[in-house]
N, C-alpha and C. Protein backbone atom coordinates (compact mmCIF):
# COMPACT_ATOMS: atom_id res chain seq x y z
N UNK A 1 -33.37 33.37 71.06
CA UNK A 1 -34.22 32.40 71.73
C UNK A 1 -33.40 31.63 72.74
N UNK A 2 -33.95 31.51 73.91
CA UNK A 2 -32.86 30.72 75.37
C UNK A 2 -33.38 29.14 75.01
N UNK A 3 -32.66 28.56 75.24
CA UNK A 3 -32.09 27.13 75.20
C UNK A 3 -33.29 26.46 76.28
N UNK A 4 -34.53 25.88 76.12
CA UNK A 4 -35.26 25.07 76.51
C UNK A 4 -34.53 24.41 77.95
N UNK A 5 -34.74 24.57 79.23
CA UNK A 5 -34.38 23.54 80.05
C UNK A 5 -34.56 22.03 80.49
N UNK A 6 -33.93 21.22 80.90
CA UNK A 6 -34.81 19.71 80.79
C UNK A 6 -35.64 19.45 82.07
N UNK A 7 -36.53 19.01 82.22
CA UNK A 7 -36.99 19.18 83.34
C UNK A 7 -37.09 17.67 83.74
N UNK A 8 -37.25 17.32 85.32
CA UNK A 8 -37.51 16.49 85.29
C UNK A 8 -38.05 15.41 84.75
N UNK A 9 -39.00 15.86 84.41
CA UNK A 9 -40.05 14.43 83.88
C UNK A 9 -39.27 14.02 82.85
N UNK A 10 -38.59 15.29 81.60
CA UNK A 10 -38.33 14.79 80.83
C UNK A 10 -36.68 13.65 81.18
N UNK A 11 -36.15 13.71 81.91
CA UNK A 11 -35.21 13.11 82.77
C UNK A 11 -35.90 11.48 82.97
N UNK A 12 -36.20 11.55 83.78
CA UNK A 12 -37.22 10.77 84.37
C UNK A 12 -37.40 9.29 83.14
N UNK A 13 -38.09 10.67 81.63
CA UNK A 13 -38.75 9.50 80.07
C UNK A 13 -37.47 9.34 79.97
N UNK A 14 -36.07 9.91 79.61
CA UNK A 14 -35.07 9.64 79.04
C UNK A 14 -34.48 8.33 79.84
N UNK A 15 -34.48 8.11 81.42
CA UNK A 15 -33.93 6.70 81.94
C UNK A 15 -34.83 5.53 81.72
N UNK A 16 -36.19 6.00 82.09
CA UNK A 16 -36.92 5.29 81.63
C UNK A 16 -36.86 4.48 80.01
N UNK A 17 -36.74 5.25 79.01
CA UNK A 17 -36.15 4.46 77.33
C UNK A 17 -35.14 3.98 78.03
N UNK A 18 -34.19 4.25 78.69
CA UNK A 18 -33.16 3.56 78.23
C UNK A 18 -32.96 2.18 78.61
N UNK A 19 -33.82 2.48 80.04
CA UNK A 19 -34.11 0.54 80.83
C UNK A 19 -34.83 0.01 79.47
N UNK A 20 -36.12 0.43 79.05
CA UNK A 20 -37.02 -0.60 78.00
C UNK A 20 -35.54 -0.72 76.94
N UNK A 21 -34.98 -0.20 76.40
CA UNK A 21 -33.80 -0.73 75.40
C UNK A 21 -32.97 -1.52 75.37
N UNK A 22 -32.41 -1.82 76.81
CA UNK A 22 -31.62 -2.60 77.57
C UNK A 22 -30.39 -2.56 77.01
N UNK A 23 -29.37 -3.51 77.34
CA UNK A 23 -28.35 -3.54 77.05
C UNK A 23 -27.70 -3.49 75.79
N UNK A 24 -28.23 -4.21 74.66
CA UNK A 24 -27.71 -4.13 73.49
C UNK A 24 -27.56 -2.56 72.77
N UNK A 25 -28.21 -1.86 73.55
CA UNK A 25 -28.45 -0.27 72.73
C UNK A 25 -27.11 0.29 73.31
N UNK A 26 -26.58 0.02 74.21
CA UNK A 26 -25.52 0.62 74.92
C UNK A 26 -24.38 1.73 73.92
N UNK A 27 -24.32 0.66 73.18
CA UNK A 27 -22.59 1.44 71.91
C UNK A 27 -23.88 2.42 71.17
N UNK A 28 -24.73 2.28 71.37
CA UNK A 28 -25.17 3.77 70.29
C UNK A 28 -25.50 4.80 71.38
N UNK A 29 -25.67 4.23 72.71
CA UNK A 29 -25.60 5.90 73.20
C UNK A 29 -24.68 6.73 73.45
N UNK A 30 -23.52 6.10 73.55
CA UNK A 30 -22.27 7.11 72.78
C UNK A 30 -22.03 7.67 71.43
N UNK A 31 -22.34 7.13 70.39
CA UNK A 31 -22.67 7.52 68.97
C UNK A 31 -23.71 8.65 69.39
N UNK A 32 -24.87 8.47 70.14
CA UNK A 32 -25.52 9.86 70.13
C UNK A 32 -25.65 10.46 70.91
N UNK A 33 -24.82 10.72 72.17
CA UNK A 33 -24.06 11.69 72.68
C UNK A 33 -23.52 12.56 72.13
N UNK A 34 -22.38 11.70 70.53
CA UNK A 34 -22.06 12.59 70.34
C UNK A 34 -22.66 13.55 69.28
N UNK A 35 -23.60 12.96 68.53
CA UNK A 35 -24.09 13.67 67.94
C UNK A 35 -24.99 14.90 68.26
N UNK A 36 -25.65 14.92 69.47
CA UNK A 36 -26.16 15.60 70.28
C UNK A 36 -25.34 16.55 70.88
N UNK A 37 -24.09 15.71 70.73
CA UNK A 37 -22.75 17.13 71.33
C UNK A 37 -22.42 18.27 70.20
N UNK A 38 -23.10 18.99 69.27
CA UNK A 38 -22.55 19.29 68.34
C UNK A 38 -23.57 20.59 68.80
N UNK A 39 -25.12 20.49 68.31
CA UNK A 39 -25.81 21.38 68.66
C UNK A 39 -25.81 21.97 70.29
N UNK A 40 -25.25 21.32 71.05
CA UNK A 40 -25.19 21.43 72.44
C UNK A 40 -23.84 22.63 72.54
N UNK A 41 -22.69 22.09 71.54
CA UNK A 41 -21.52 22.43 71.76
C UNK A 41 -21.98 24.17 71.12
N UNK A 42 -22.85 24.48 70.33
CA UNK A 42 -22.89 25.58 69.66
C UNK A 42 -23.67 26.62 70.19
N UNK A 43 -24.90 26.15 70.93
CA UNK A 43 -25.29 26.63 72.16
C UNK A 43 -24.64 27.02 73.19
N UNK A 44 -23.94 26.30 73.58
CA UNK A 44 -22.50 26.61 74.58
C UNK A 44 -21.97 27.79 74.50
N UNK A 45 -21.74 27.42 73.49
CA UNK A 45 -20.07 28.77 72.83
C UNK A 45 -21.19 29.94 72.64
N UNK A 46 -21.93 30.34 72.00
CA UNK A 46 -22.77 31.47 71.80
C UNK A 46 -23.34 31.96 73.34
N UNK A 47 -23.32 31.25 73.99
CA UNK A 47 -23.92 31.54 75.37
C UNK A 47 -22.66 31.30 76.52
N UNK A 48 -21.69 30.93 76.41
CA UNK A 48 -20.76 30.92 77.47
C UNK A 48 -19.30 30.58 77.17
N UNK A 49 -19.07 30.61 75.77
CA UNK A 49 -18.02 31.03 74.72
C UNK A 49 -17.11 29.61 75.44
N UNK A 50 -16.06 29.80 75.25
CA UNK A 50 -14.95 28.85 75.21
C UNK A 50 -14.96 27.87 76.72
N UNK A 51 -15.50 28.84 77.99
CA UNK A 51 -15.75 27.96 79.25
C UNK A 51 -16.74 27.03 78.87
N UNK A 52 -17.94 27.55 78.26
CA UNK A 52 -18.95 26.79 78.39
C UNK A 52 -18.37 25.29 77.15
N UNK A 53 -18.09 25.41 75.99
CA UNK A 53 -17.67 24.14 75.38
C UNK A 53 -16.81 23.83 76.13
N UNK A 54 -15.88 23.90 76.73
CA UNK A 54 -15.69 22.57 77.96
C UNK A 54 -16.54 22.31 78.55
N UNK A 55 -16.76 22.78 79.29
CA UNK A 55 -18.14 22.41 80.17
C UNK A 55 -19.09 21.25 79.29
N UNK A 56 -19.59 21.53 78.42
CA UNK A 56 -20.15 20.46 77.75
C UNK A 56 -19.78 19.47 77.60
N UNK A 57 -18.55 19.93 76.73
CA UNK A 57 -17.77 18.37 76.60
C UNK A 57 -17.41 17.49 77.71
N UNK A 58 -16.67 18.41 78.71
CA UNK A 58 -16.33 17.62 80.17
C UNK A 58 -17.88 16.64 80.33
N UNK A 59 -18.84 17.12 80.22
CA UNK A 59 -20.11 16.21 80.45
C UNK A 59 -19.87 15.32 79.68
N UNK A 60 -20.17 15.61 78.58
CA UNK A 60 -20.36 14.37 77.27
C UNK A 60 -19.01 12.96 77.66
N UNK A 61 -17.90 13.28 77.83
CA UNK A 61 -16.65 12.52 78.03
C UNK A 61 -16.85 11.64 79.45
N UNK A 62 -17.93 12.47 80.77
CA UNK A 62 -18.04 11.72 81.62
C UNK A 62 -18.66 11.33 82.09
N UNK A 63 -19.84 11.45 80.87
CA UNK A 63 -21.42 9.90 80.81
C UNK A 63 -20.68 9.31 79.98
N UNK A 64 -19.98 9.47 79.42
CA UNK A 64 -19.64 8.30 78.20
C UNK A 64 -18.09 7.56 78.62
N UNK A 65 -17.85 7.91 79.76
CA UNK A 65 -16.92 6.86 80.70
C UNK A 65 -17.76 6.13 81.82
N UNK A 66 -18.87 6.72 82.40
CA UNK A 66 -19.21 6.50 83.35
C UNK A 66 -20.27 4.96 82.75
N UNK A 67 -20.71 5.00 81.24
CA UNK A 67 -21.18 3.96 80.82
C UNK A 67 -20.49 3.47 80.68
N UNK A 68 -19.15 3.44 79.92
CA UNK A 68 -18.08 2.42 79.59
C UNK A 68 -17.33 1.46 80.95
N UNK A 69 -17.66 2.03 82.07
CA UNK A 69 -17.22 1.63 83.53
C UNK A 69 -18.10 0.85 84.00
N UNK A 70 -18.99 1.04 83.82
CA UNK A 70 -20.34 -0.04 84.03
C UNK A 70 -20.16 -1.40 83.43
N UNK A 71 -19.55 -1.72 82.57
CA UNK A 71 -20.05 -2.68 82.09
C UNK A 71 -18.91 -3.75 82.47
């Protein structure tokens, strides 16, 4: 089974939660990044083996600086 793509809109609901949550939610969206990095990371590797888990991770490491820089 291929890996669902995100599509806009769903883009779109995901910034959208995150304005209504505001600031205090901040430290858990790194907590579930990374948890979300796990099934992501396994998808990866089965579909693009050792390049692709970097690839992921390189993402995961640089939303989760790019929030930590924000603040």
């Amino acid at each position: 089974m291929a890996p669902q793509r995100i599509t806009r809109e769903d883009a779109g609901s995901l910034i959208e939660a995150r304005r209504e949550l505001g600031e205090e939610m901040e430290p858990a969206l790194s907590i579930i990044s990374l948890g979300t990095g796990i099934p992501i990371t396994a998808i990866a590797a089965e579909q693009g083996g050792v390049v692709g888990m970097l690839v992921v991770w390189a993402g995961i490491v640089g939303v989760n600086f790019s929030f930590s820089r924000r603040r």
